[in-house]
Protein backbone atom coordinates (compact mmCIF):
# COMPACT_ATOMS: atom_id res chain seq x y z
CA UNK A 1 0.00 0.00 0.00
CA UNK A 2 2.76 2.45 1.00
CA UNK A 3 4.63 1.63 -2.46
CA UNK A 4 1.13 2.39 -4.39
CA UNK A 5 0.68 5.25 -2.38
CA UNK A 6 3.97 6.69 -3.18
CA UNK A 7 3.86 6.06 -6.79
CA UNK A 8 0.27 7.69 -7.29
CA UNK A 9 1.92 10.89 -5.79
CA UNK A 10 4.93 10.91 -7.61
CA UNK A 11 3.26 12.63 -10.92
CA UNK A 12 1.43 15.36 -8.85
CA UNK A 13 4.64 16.64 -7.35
CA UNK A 14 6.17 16.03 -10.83
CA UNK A 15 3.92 18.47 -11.95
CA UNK A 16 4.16 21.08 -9.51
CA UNK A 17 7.81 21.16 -9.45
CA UNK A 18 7.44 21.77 -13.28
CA UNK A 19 4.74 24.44 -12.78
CA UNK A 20 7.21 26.31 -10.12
CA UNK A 21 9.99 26.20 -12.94
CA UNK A 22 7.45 27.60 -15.22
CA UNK A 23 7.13 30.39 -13.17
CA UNK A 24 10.74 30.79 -11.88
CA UNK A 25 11.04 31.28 -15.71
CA UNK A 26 8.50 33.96 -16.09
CA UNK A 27 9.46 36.15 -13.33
CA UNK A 28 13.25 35.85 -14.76
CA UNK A 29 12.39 36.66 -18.22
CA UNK A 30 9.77 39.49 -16.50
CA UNK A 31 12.96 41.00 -14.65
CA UNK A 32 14.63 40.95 -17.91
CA UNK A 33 12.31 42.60 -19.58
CA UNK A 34 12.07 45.12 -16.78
CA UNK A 35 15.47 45.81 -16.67
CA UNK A 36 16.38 46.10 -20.51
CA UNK A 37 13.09 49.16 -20.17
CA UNK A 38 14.48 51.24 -17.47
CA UNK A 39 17.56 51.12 -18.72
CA UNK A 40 16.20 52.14 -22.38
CA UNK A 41 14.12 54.76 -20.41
CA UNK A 42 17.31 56.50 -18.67
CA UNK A 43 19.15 55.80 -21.72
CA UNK A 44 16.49 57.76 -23.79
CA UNK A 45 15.73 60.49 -21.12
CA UNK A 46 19.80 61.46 -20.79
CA UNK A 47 19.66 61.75 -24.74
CA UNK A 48 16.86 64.00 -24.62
CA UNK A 49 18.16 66.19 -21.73
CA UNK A 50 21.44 66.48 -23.65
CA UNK A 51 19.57 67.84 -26.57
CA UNK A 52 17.63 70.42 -24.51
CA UNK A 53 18.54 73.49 -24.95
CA UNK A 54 18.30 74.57 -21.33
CA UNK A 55 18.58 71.53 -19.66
CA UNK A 56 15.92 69.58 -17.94
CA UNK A 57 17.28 69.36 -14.38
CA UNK A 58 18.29 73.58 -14.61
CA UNK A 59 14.82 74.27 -15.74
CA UNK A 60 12.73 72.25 -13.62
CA UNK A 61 12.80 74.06 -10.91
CA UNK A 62 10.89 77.49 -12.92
CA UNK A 63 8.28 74.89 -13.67
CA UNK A 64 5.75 76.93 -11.36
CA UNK A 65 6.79 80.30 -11.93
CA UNK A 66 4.78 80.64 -15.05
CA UNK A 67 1.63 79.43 -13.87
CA UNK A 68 2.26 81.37 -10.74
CA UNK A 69 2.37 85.09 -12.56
CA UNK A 70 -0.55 83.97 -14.74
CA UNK A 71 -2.84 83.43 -11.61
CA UNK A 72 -1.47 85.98 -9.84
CA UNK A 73 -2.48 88.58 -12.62
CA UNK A 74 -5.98 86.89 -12.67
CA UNK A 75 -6.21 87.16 -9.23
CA UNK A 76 -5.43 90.98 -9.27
CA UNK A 77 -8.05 91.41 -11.94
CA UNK A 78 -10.68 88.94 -11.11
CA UNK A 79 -13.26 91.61 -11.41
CA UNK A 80 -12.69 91.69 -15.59
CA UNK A 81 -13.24 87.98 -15.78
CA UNK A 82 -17.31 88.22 -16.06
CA UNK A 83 -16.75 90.50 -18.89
CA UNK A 84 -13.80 88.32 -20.30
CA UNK A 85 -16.17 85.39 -20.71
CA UNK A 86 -18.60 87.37 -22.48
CA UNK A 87 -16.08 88.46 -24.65
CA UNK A 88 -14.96 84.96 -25.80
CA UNK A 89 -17.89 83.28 -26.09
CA UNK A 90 -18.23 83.77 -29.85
CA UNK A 91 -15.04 82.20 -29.95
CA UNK A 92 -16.22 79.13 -27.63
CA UNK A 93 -19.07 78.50 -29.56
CA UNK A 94 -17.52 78.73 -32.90
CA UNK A 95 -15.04 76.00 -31.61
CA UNK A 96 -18.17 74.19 -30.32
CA UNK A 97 -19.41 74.48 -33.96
CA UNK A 98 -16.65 73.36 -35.49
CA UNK A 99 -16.79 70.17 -33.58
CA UNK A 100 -20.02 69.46 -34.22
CA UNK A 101 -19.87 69.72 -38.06
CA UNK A 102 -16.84 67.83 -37.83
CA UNK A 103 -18.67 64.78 -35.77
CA UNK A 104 -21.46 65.26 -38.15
CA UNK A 105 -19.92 65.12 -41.55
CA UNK A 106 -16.99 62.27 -40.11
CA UNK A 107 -20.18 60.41 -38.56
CA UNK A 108 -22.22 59.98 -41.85
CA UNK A 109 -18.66 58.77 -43.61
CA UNK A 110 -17.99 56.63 -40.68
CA UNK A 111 -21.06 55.01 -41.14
CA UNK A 112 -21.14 54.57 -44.81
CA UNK A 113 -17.43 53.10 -44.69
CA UNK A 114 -18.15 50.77 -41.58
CA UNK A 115 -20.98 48.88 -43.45
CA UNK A 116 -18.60 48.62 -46.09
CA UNK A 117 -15.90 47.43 -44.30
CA UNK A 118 -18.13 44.79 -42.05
CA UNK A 119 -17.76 41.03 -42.49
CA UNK A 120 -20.95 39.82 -43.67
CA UNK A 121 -22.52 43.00 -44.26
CA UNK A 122 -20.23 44.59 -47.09
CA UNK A 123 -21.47 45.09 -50.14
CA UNK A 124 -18.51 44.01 -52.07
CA UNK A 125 -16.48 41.83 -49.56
CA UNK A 126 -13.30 41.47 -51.83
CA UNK A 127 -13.01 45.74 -51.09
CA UNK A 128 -13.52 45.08 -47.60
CA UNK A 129 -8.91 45.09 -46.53
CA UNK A 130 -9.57 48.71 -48.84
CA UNK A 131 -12.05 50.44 -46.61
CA UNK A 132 -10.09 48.88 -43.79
CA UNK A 133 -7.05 50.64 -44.85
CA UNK A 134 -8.45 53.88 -45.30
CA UNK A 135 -9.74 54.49 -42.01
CA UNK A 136 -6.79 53.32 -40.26
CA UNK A 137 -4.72 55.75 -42.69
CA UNK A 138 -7.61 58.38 -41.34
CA UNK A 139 -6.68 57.54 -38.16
CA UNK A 140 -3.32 57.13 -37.91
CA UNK A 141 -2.56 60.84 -39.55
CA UNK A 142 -2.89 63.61 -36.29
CA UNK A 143 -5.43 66.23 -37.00
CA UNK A 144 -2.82 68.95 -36.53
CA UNK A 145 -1.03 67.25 -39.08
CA UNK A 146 -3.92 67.57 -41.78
CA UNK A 147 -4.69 70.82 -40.62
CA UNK A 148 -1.33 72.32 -41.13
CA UNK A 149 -1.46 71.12 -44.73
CA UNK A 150 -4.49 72.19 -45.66
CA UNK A 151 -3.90 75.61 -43.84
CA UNK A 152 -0.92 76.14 -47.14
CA UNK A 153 -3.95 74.95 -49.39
CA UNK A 154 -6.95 76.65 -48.35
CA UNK A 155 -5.53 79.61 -45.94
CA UNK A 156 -6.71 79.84 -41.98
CA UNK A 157 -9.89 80.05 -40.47
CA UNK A 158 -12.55 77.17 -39.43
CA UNK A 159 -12.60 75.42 -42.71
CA UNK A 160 -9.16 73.39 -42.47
CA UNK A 161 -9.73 72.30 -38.62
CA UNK A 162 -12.77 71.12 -39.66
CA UNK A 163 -11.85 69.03 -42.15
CA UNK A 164 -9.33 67.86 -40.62
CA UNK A 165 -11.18 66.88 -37.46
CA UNK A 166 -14.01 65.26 -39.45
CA UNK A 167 -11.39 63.64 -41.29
CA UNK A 168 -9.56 62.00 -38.28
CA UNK A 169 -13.63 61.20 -37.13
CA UNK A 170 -14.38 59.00 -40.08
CA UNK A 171 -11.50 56.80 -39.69
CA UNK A 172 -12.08 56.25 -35.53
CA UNK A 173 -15.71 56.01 -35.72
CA UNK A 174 -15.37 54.13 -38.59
CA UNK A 175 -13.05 51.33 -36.91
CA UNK A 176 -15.90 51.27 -33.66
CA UNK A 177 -19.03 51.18 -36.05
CA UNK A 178 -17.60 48.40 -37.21
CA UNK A 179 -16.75 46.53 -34.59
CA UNK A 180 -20.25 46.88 -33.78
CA UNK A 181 -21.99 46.25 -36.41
CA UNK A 182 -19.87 42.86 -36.74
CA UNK A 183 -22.26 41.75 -33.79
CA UNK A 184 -25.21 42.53 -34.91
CA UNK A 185 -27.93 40.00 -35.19
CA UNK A 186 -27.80 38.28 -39.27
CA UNK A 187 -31.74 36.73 -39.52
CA UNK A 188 -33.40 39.73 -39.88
CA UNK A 189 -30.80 40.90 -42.92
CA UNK A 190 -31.60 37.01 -44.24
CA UNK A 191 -35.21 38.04 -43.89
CA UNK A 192 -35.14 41.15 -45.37
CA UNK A 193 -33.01 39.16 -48.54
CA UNK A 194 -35.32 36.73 -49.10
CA UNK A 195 -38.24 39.08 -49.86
CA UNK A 196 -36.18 40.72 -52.35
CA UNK A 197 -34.54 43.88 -50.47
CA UNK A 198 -31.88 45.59 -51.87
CA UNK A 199 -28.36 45.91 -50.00
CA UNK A 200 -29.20 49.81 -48.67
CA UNK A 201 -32.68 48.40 -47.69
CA UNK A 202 -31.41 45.64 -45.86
CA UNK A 203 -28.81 47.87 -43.79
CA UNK A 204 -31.24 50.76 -43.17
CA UNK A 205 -33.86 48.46 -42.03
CA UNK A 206 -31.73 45.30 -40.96
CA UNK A 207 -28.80 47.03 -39.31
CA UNK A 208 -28.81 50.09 -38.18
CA UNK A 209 -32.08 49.77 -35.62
CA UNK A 210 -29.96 47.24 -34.05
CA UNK A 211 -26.57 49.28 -33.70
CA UNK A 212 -27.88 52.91 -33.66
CA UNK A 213 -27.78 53.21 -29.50
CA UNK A 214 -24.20 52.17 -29.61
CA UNK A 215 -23.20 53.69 -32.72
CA UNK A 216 -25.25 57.21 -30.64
CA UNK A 217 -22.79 56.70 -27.64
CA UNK A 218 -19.77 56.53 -29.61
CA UNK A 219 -20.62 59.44 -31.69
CA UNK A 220 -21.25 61.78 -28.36
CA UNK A 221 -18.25 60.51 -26.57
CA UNK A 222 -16.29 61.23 -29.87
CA UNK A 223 -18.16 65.17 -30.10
CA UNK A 224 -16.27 65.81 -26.67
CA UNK A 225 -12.87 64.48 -27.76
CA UNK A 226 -13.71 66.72 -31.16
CA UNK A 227 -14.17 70.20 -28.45
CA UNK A 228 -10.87 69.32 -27.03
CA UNK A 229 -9.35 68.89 -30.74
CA UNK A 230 -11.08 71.83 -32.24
CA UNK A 231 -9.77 74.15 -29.15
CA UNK A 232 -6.04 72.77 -29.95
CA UNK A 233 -5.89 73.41 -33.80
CA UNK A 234 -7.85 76.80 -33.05
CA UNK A 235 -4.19 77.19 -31.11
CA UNK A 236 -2.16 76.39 -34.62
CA UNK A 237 -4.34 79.19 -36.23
CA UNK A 238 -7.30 77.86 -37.12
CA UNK A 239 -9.64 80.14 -35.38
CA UNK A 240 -12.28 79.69 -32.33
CA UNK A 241 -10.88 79.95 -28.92
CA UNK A 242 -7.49 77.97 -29.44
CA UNK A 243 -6.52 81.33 -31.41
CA UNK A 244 -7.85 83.75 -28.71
CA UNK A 245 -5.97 81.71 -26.34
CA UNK A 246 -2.67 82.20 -28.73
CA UNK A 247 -2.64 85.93 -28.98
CA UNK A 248 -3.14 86.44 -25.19
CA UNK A 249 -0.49 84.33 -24.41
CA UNK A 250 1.61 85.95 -27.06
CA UNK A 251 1.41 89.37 -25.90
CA UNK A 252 2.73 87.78 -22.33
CA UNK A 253 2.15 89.86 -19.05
CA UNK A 254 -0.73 92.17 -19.01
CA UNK A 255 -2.83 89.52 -20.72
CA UNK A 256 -2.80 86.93 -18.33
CA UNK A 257 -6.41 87.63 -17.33
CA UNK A 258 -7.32 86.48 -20.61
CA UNK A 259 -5.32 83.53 -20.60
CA UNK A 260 -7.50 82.41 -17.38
CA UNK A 261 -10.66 83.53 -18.63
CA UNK A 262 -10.12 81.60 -21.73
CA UNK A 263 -8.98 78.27 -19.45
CA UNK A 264 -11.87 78.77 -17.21
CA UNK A 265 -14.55 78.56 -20.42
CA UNK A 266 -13.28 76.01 -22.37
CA UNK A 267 -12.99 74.21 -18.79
CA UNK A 268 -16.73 74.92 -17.97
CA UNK A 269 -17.87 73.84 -21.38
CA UNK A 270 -15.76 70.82 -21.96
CA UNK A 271 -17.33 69.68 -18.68
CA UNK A 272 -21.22 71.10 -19.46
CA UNK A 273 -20.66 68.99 -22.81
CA UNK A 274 -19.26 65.98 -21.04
CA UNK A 275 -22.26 65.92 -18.19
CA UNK A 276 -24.72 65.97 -21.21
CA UNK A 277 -23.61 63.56 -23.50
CA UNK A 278 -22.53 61.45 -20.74
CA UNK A 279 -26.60 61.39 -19.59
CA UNK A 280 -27.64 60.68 -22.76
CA UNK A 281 -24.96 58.00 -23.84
CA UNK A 282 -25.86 55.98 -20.31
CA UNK A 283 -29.61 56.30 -21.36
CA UNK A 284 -28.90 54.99 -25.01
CA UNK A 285 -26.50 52.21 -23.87
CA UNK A 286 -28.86 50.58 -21.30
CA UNK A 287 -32.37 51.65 -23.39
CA UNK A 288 -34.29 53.53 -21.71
CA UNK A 289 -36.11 55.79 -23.89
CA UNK A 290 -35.22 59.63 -24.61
C-alpha cells in the first residue's frame, strides 16, 4: 500500500515542481524585460536632456513660476473675468461648432465606410482590406497634421480644422461602427433578402435599428474628444478659442487675465458637454427611452 501510495503521488509533485519552474522562468524573463526598459528609459531620457537646450534638471525648478504670474495677474483682476467670458464666447461656440460639423460630416462617412468594411454586411467583400485601410490611414494621420497642410492649401480660419477633425472622425468612428456592427444579429438581414430587399434596404432596415444606440454613444463621446481637438488646432491658427488663447499668451504679461478667462470657459464647457452627453450615452446604452 505504502509503495502504491507513493507512486500515485509521484506525478502530482512532478507536476508542480514543473509548474514552479514555469514560473521561476517567467518572473526571470519578467525581470529581464524590466530591466532592458528602465535602462532604455534613462538611456532615452539622458539623450533628450542632452539635446535640450536649457537643460531639464536647470529648468525644472521654474516649472511653477509661469503658472504662478498667470494666476497671480488673474487674481489681481478677477473683477474683468465676467466680462472676459462674455467676450470669448463667440469664440467658444464657434469651436463648439466646429466640432459638431466635424462629428457630423466624419459620422455619416464613418457610417457609410463601416458597413462597407463589415464582415458579412459589405457590399462588395473582396473591397472590404480597402475600406479597412483607409480608415486606419484616417486615423493614424494627427489632426494637426492635416490641418497644417491644408492651412498652405486653403488659408486659416474654421474650414481646415474642420476638415481635418471630421477627417480623423471617419476613420475612428469608422473602426468602432464596425466593430459593432460585426455583432449585430444576421436573420433579420436574411429576412429582409429573401423578400427581395436591396443591400441599402437591408442595412437601413436590418442594421442600423440594431446598432444605432451604440453607434449614438460613440458618436457623443467622440463630439467631446472633437471640443478638445477643435480648441487645440484653433491654437495652430485655425480660429475659435485655441486662437484667442494664442494671442493672449503671445502678448505675455498684461494679458494673463485672458489667458484664465479663456482656461476657465473652455474648462466649464468641456465639462457642461461631457455631463450631457454622458446622460444621454448611459440612457442609449442601457435603453431607456429619450
Amino acid at each position: 500500500m505504502t509503495d502504491a501510495s507513493l507512486s500515485s503521488s509521484t506525478p502530482i509533485a512532478d507536476r508542480q515542481s514543473a509548474y514552479m519552474a514555469m514560473v521561476r522562468r517567467k518572473r526571470m524573463y519578467g525581470g529581464i524585460l524590466l530591466v532592458l526598459f528602465v535602462a532604455l528609459l534613462a538611456s532615452g531620457f539622458n539623450i533628450a536632456d542632452s539635446r535640450n537646450a536649457g537643460g531639464f534638471w536647470d529648468g525644472i525648478g521654474n516649472v511653477f513660476v509661469f503658472p504662478a504670474e498667470v494666476v497671480s495677474e488673474a487674481y489681481d483682476k478677477a473683477g474683468n473675468l465676467p466680462g472676459l467670458f462674455f467676450e470669448f464666447l463667440p469664440s467658444m461656440i464657434e469651436t463648439v461648432n466646429i466640432a459638431a460639423v466635424s462629428t457630423l460630416f466624419g459620422g455619416v462617412f464613418a457610417v457609410v465606410l463601416a458597413l462597407l468594411s463589415t464582415r458579412g454586411l459589405a457590399r462588395y467583400p473582396r473591397l472590404i482590406p480597402v475600406f479597412r485601410r483607409m480608415m486606419d490611414m484616417m486615423r493614424a494621420i494627427p489632426e494637426i497634421v492635416i490641418a497644417l497642410i491644408l492651412i498652405f492649401v486653403l488659408g486659416g480660419g474654421p474650414i481646415p480644422a474642420m476638415i481635418a477633425i471630421a477627417l480623423h472622425t471617419t476613420g475612428a468612428l469608422g473602426k468602432l461602427f464596425s466593430e459593432v456592427a460585426e455583432n449585430a444579429d444576421l436573420k433579420p438581414i436574411e429576412g429582409l433578402h429573401s423578400v427581395g430587399a436591396n443591400w441599402t434596404q437591408r442595412m437601413l432596415i436590418g442594421v442600423v435599428p440594431q446598432v444605432a444606440p451604440n453607434w449614438l454613444s460613440y458618436g457623443l463621446l467622440r463630439f467631446e474628444i472633437n471640443i478638445r481637438a477643435s480648441a487645440i488646432l484653433g491654437f495652430v491658427g485655425e480660429g475659435g478659442i485655441g486662437h484667442d488663447l494664442r494671442l493672449a499668451m503671445q502678448w505675455g504679461q498684461g494679458k494673463y487675465d485672458e489667458v484664465i478667462a479663456i482656461f476657465l470657459l473652455l474648462f466649464l464647457t468641456i465639462v457642461l458637454v461631457d455631463q450631457i452627453s454622458s446622460h444621454y450615452r448611459n440612457r442609449l446604452t442601457k435603453g431607456a427611452a429619450l
